[in-house]
PDB file of N, CA and C in Angstrom:
ATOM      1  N   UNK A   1     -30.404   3.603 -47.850  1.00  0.00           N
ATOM      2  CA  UNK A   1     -30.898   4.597 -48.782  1.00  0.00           C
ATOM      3  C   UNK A   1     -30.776   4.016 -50.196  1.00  0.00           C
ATOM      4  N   UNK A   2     -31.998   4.279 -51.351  1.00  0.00           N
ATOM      5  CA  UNK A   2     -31.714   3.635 -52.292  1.00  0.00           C
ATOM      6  C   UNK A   2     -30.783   4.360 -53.411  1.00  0.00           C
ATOM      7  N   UNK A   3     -30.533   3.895 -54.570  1.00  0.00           N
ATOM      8  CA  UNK A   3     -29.233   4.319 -54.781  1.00  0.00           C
ATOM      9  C   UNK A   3     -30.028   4.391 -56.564  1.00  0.00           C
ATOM     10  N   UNK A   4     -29.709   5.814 -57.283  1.00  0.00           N
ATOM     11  CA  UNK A   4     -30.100   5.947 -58.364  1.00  0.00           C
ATOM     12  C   UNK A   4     -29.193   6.437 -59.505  1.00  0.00           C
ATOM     13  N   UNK A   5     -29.454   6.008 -60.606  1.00  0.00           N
ATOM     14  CA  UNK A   5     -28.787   6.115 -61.920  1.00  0.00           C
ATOM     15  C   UNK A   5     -28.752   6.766 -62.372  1.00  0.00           C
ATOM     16  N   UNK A   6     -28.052   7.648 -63.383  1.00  0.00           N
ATOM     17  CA  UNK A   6     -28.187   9.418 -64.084  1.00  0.00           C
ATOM     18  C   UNK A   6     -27.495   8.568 -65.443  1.00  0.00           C
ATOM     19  N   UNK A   7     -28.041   9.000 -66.319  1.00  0.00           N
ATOM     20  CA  UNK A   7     -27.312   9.011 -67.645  1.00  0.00           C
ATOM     21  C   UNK A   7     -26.939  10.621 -68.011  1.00  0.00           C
ATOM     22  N   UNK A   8     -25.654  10.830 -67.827  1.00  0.00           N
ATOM     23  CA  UNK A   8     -25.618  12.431 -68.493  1.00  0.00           C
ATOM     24  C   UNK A   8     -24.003  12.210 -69.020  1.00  0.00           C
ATOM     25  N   UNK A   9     -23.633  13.411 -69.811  1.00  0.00           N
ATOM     26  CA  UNK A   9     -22.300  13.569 -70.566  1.00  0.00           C
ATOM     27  C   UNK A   9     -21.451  13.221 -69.681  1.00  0.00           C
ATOM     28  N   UNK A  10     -20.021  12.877 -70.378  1.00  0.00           N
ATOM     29  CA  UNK A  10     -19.166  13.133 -69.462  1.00  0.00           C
ATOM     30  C   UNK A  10     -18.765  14.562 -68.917  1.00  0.00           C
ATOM     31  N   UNK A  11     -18.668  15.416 -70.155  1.00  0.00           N
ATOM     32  CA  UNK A  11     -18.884  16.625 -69.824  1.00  0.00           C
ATOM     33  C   UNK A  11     -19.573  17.007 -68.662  1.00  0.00           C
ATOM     34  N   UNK A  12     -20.373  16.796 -68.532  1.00  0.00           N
ATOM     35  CA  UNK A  12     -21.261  17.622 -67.498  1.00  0.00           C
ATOM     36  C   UNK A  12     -20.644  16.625 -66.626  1.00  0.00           C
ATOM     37  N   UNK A  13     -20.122  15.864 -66.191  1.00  0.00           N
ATOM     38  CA  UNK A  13     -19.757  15.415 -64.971  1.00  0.00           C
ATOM     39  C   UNK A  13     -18.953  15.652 -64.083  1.00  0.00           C
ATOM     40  N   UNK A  14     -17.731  16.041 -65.695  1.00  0.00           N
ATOM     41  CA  UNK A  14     -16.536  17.237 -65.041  1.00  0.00           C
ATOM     42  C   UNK A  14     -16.779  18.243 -64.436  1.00  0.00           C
ATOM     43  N   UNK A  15     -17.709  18.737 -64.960  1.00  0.00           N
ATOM     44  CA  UNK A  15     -18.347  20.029 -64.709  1.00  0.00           C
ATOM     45  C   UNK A  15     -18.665  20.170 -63.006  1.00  0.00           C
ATOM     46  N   UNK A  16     -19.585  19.222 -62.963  1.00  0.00           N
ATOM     47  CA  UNK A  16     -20.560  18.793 -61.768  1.00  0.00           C
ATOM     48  C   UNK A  16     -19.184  18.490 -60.398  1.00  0.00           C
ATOM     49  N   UNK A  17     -18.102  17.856 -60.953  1.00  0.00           N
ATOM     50  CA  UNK A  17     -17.454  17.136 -59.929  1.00  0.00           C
ATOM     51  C   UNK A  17     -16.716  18.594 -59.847  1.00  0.00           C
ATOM     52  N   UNK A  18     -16.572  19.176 -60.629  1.00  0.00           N
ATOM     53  CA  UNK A  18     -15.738  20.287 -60.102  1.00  0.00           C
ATOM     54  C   UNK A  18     -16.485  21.099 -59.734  1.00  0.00           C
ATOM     55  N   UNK A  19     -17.656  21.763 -59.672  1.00  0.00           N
ATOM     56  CA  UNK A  19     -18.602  22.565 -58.928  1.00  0.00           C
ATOM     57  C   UNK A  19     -18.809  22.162 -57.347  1.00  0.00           C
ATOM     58  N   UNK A  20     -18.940  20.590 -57.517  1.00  0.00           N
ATOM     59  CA  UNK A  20     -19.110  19.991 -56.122  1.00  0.00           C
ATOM     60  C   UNK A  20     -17.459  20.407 -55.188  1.00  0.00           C
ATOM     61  N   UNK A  21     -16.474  20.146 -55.822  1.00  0.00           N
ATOM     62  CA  UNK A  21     -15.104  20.006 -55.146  1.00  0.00           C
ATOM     63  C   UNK A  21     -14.711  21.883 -54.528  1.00  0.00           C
ATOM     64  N   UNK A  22     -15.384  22.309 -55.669  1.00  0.00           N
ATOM     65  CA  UNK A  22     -15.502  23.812 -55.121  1.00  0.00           C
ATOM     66  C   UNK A  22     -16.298  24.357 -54.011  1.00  0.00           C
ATOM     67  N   UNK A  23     -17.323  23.438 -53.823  1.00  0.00           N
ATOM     68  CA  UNK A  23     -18.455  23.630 -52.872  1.00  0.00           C
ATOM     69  C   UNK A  23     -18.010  22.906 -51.631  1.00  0.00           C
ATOM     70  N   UNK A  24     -16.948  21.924 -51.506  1.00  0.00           N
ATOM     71  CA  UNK A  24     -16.562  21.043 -50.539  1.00  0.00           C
ATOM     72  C   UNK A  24     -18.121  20.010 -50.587  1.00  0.00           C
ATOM     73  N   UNK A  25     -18.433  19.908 -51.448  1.00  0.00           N
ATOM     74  CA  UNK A  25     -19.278  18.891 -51.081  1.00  0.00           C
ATOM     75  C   UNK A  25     -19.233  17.478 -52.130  1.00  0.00           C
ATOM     76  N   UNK A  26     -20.459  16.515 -52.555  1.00  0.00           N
ATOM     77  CA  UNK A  26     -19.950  15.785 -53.575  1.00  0.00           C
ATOM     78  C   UNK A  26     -21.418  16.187 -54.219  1.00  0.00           C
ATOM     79  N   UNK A  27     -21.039  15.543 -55.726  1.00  0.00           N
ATOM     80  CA  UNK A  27     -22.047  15.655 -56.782  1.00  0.00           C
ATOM     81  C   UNK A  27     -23.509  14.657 -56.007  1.00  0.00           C
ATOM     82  N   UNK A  28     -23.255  13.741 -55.494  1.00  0.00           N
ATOM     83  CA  UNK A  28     -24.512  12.761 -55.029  1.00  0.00           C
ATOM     84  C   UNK A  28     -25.343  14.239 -53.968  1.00  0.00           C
ATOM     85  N   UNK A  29     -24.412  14.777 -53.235  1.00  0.00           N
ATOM     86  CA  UNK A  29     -24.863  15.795 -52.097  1.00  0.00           C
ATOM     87  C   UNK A  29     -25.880  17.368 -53.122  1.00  0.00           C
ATOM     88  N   UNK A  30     -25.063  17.532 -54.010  1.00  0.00           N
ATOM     89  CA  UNK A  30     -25.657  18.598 -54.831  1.00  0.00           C
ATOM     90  C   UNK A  30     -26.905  18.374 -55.250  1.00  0.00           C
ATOM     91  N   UNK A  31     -27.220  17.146 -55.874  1.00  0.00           N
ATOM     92  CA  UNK A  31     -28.282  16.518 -56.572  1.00  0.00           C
ATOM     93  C   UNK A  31     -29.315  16.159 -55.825  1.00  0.00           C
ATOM     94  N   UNK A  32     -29.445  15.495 -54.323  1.00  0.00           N
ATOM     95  CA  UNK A  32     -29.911  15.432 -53.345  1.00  0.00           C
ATOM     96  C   UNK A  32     -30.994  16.895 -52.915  1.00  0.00           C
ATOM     97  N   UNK A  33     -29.337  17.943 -52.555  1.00  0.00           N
ATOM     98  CA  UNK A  33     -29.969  19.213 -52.435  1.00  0.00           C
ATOM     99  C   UNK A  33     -31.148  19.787 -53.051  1.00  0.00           C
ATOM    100  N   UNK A  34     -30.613  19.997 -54.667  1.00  0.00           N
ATOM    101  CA  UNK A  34     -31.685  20.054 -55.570  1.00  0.00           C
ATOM    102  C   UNK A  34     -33.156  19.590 -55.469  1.00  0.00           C
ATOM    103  N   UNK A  35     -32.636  18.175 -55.666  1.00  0.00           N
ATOM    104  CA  UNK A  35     -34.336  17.775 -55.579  1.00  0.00           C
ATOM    105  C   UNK A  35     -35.114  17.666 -54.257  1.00  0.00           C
ATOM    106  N   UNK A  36     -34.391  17.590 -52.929  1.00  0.00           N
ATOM    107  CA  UNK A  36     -35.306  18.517 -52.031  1.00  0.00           C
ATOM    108  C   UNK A  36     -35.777  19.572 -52.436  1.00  0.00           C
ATOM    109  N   UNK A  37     -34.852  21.218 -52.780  1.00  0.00           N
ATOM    110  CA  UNK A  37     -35.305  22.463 -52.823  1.00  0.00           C
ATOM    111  C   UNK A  37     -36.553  22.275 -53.602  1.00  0.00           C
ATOM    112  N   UNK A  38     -36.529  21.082 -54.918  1.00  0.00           N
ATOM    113  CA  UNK A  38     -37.372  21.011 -56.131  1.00  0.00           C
ATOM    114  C   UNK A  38     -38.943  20.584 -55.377  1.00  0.00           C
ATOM    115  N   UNK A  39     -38.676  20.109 -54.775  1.00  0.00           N
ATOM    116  CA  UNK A  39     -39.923  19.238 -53.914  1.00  0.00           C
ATOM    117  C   UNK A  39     -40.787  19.753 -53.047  1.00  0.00           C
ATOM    118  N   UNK A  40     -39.826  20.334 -52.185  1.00  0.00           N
ATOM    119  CA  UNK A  40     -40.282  21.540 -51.064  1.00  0.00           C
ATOM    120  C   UNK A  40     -40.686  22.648 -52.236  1.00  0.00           C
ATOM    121  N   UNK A  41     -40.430  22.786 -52.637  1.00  0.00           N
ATOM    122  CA  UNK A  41     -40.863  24.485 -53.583  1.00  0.00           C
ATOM    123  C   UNK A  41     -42.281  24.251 -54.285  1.00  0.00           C
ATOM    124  N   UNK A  42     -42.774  23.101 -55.194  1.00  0.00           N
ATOM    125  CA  UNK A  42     -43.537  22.210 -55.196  1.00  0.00           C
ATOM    126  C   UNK A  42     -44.782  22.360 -54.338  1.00  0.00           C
ATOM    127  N   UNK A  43     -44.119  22.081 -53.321  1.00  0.00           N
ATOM    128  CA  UNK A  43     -44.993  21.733 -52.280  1.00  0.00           C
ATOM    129  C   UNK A  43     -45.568  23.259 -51.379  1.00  0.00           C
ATOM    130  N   UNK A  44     -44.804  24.305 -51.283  1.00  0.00           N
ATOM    131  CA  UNK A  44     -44.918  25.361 -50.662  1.00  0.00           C
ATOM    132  C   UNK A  44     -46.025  26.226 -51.992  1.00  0.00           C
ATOM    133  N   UNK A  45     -46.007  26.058 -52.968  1.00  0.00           N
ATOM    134  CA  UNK A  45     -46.915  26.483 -54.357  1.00  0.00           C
ATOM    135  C   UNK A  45     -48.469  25.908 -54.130  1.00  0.00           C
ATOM    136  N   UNK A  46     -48.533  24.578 -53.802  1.00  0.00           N
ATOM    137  CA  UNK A  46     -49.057  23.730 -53.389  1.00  0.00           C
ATOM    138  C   UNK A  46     -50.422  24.562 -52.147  1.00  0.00           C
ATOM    139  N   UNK A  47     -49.416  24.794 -51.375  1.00  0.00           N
ATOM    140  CA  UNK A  47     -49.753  25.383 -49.734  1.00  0.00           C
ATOM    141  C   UNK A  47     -50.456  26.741 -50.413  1.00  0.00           C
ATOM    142  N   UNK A  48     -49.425  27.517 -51.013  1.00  0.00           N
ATOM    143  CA  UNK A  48     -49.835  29.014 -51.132  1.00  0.00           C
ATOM    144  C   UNK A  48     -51.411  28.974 -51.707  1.00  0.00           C
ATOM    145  N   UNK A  49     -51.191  28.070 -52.633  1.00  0.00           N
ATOM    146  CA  UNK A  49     -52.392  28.293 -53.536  1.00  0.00           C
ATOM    147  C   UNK A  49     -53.658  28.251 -52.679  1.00  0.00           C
ATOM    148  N   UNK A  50     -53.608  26.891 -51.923  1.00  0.00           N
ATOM    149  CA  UNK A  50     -54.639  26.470 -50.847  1.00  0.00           C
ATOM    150  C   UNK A  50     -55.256  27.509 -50.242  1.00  0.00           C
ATOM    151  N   UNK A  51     -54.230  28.369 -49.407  1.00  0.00           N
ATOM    152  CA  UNK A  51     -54.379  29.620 -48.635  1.00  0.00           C
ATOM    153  C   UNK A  51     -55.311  30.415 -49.664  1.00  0.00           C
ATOM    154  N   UNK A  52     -54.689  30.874 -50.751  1.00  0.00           N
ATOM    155  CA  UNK A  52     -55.257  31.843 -51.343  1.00  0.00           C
ATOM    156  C   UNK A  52     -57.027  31.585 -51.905  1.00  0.00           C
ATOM    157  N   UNK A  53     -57.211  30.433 -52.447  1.00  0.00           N
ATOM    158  CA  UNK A  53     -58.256  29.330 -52.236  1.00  0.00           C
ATOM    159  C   UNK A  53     -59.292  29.569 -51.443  1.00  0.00           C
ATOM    160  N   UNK A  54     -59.084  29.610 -50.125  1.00  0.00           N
ATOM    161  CA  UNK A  54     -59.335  29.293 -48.507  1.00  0.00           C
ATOM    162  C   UNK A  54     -60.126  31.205 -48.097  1.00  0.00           C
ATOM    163  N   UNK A  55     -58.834  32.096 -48.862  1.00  0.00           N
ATOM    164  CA  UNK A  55     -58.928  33.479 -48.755  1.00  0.00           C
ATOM    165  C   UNK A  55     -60.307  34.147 -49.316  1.00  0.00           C
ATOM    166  N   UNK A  56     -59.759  33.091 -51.185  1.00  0.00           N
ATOM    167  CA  UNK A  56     -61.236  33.820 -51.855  1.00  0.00           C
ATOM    168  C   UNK A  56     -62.299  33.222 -51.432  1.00  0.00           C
ATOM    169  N   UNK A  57     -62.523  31.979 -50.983  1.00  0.00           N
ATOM    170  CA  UNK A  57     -63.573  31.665 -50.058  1.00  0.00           C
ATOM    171  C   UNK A  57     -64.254  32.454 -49.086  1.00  0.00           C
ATOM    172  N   UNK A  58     -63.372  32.812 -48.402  1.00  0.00           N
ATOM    173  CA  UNK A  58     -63.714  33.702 -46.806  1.00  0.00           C
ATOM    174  C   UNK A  58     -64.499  35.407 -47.238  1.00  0.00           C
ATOM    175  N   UNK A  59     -63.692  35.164 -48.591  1.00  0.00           N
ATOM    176  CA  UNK A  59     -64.224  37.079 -48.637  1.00  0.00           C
ATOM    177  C   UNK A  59     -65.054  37.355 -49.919  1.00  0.00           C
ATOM    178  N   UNK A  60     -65.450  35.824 -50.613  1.00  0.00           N
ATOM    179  CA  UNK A  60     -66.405  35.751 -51.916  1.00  0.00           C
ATOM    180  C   UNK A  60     -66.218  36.395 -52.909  1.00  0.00           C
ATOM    181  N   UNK A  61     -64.365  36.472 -53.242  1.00  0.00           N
ATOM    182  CA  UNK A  61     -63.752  37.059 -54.067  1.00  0.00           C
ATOM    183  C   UNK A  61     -63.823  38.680 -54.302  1.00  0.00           C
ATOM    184  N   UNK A  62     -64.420  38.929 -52.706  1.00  0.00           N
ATOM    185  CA  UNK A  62     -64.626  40.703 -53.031  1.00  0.00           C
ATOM    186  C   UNK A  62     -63.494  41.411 -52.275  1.00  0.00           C
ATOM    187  N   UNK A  63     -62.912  42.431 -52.525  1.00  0.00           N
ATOM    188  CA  UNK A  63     -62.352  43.120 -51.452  1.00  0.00           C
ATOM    189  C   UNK A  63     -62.811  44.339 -51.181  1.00  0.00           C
ATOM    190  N   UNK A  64     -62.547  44.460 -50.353  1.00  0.00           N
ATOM    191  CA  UNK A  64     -62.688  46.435 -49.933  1.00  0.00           C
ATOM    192  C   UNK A  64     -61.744  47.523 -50.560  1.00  0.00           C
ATOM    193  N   UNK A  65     -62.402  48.480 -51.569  1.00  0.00           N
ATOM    194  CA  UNK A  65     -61.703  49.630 -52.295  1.00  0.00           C
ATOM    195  C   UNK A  65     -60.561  49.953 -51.134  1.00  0.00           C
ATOM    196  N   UNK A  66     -59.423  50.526 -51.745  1.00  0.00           N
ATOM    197  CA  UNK A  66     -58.468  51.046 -51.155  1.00  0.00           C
ATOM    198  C   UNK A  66     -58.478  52.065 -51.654  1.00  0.00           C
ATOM    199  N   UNK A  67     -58.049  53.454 -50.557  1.00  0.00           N
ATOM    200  CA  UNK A  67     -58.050  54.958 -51.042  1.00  0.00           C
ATOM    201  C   UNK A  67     -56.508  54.777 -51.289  1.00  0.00           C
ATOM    202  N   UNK A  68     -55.741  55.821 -51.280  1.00  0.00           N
ATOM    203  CA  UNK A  68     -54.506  55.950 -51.596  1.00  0.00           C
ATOM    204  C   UNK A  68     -54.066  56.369 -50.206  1.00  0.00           C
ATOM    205  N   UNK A  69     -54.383  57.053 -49.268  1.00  0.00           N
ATOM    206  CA  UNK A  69     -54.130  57.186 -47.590  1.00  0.00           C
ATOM    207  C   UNK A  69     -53.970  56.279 -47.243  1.00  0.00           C
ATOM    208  N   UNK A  70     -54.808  54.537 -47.600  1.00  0.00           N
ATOM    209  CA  UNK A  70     -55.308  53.302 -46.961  1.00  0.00           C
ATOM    210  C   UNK A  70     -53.810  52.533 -47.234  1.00  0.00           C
ATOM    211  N   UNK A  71     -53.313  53.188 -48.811  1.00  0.00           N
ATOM    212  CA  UNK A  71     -51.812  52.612 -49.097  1.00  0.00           C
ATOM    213  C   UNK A  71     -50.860  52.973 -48.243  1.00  0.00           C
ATOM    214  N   UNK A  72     -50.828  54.370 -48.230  1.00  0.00           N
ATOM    215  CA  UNK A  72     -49.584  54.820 -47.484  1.00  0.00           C
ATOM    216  C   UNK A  72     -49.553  54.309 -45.828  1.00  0.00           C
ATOM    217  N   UNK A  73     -50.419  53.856 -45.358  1.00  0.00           N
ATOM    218  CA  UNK A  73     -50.955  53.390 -43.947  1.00  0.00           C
ATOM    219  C   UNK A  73     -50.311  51.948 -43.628  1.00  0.00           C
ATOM    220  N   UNK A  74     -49.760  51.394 -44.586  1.00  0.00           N
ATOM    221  CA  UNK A  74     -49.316  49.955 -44.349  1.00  0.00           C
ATOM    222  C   UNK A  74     -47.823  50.302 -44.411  1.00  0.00           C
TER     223      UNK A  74
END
């Protein structure tokens, strides 16, 4: 696995190492985490949009009026 560099405070490192030691985990593991969640989230925005895309395609950006019965029905 390749291995990457951070320039940040010392401060924030204390910080970080003690957030991690609280978490039972380590700061390399936190940061990791992160930028998966960052990536995947990214990527799921990505997806949604497509869908929605794909949606106004299918229905030529029109929908069907909703009564207020049509609300309470869902």
């Amino acid at each position: 696995m390749p291995n990457l560099t951070l320039a940040i405070s010392e401060e924030l490192l204390k910080k970080a190492r003690r957030y991690a030691a609280e978490q039972s985990t380590s700061v390399n593991a936190l940061i990791r985490a992160y930028l998966e969640e960052l990536v995947d989230r990214d990527n799921r925005l990505d997806e949604a949009t497509r869908e929605l895309l794909e949606l106004s395609e299918t229905y030529g950006g029109r929908l069907e009026p909703w009564s207020r019965n049509d609300l309470y029905d869902l």
